[in-house]
C-alpha atoms as a PDB file:
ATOM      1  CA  UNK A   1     -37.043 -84.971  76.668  1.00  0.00           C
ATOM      2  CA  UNK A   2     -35.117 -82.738  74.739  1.00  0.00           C
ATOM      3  CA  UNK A   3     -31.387 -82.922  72.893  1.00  0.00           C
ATOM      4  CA  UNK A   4     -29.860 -79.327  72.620  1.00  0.00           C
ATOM      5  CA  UNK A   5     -26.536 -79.302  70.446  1.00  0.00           C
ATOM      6  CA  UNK A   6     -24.388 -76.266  71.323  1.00  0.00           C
ATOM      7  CA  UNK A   7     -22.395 -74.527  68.634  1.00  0.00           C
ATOM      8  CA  UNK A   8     -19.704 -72.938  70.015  1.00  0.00           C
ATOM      9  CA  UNK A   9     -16.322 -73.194  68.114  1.00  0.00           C
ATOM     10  CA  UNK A  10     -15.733 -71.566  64.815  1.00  0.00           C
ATOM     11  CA  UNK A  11     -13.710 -74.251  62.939  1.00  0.00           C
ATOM     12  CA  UNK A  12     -15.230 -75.468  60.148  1.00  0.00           C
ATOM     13  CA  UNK A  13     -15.726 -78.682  61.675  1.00  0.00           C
ATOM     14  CA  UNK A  14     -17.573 -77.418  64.348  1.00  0.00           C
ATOM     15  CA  UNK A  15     -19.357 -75.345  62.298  1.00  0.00           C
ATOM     16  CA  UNK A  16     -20.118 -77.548  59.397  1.00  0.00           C
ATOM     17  CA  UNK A  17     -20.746 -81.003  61.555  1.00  0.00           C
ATOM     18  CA  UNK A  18     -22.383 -79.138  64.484  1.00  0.00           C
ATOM     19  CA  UNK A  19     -24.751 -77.951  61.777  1.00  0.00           C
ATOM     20  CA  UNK A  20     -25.339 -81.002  59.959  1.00  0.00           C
ATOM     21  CA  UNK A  21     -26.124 -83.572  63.244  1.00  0.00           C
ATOM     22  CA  UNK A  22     -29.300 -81.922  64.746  1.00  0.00           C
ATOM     23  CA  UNK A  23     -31.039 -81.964  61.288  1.00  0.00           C
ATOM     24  CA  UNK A  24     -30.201 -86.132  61.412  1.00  0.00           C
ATOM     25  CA  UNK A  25     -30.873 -86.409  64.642  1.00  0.00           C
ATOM     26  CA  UNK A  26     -34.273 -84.314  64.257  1.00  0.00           C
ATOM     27  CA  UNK A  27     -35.280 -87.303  61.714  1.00  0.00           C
ATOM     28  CA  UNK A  28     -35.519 -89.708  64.027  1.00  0.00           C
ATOM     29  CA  UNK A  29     -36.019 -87.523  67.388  1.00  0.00           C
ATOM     30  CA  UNK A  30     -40.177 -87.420  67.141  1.00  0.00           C
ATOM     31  CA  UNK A  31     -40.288 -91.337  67.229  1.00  0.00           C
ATOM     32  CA  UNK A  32     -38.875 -91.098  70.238  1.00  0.00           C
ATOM     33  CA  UNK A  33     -40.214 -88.286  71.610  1.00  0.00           C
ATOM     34  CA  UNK A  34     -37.317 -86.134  71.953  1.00  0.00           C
ATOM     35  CA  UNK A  35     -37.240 -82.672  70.827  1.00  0.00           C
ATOM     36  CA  UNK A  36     -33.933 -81.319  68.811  1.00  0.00           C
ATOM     37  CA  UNK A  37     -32.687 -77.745  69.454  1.00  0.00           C
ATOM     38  CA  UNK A  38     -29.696 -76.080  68.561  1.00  0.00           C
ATOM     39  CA  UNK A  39     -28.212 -72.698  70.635  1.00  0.00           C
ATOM     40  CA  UNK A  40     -25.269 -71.003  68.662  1.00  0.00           C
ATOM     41  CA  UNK A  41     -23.130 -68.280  70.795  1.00  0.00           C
ATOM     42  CA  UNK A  42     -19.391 -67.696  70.878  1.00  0.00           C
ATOM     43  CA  UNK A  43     -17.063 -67.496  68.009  1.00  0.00           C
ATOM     44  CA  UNK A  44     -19.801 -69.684  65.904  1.00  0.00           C
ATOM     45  CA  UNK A  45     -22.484 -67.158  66.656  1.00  0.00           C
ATOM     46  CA  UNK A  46     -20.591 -64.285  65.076  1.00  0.00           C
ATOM     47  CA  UNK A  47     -20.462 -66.133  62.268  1.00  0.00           C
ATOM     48  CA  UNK A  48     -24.091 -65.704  61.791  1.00  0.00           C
ATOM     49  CA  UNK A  49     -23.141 -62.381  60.304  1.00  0.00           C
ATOM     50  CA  UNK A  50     -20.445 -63.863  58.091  1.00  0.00           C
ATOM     51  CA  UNK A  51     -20.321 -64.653  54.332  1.00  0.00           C
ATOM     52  CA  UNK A  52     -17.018 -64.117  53.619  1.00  0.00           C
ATOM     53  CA  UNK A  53     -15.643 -67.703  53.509  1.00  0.00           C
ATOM     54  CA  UNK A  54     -17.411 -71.250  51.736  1.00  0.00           C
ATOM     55  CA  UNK A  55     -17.356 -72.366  55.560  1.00  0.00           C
ATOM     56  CA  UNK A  56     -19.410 -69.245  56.425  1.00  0.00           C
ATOM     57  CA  UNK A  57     -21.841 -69.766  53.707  1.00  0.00           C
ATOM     58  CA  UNK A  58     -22.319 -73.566  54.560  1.00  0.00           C
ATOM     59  CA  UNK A  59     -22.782 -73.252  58.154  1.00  0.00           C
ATOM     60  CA  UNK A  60     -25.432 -70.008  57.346  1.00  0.00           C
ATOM     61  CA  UNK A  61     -27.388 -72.851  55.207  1.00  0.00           C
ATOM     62  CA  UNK A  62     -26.812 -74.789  57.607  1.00  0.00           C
ATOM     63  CA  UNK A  63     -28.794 -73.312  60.019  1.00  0.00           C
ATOM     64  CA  UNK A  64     -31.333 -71.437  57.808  1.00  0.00           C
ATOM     65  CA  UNK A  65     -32.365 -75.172  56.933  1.00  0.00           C
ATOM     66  CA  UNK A  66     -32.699 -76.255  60.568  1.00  0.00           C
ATOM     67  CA  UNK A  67     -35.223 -72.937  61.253  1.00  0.00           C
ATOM     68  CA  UNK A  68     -37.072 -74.368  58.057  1.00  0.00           C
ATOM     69  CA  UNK A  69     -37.162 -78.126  59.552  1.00  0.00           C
ATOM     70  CA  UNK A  70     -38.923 -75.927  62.445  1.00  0.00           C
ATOM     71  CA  UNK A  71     -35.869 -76.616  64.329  1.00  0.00           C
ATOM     72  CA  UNK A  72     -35.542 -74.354  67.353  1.00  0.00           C
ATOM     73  CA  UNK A  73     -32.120 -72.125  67.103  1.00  0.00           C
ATOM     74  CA  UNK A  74     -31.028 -69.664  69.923  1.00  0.00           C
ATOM     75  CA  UNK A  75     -28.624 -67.414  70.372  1.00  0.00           C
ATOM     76  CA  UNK A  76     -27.550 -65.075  73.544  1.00  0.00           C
ATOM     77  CA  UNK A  77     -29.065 -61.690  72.621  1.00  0.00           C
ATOM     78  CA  UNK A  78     -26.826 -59.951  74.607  1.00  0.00           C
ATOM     79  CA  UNK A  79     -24.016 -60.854  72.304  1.00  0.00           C
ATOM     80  CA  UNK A  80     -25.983 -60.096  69.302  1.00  0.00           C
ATOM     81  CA  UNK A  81     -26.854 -56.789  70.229  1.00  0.00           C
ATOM     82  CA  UNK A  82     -23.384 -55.873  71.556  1.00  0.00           C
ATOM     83  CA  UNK A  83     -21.862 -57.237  67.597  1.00  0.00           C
ATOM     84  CA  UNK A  84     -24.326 -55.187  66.278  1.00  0.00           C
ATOM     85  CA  UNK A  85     -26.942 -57.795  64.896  1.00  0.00           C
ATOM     86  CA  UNK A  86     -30.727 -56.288  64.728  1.00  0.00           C
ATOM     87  CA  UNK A  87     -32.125 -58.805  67.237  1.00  0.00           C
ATOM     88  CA  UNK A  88     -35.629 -59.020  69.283  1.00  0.00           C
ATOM     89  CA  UNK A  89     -36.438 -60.674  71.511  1.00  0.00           C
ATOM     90  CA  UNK A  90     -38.976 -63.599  70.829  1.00  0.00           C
END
């Protein structure tokens, strides 16, 4: 089974606590044999690119932690590309 958490919204709730829960609920997701992934696209995915703000920062840590936990995080490429971002596919 898998849990997917979609980031979506770019208030800093959404941002920060959308973060923050699949990393918890990654701890106790293997014992019961679910896998955690997180897809970011809308108004939180262009803050991907964003550093301007404490939010910003927190969220980018945020998610740079997750990929570290070996967390799977997606975004749509399509968006990427057209904002600019140096994406590839895979």
């Amino acid at each position: 089974m898998k849990t997917v958490a979609h980031i979506f919204h770019d208030d800093e709730d959404s941002l920060l606590i959308g973060s923050r829960l699949p990393r918890r609920w990654a701890e106790v997701a293997a014992e019961h044999g679910v896998e955690v992934e997180v897809f970011v696209f809308g108004a939180a995915q262009r803050r991907l690119r964003q550093n301007d703000r404490e939010v910003d920062r927190r969220f980018n840590t945020h998610i740079d932690e997750l990929i570290a936990a070996g967390i799977t995080v997606g975004a749509c490429l399509k968006m990427a590309r057209a904002d600019g971002s140096p994406a590839s596919p895979g």
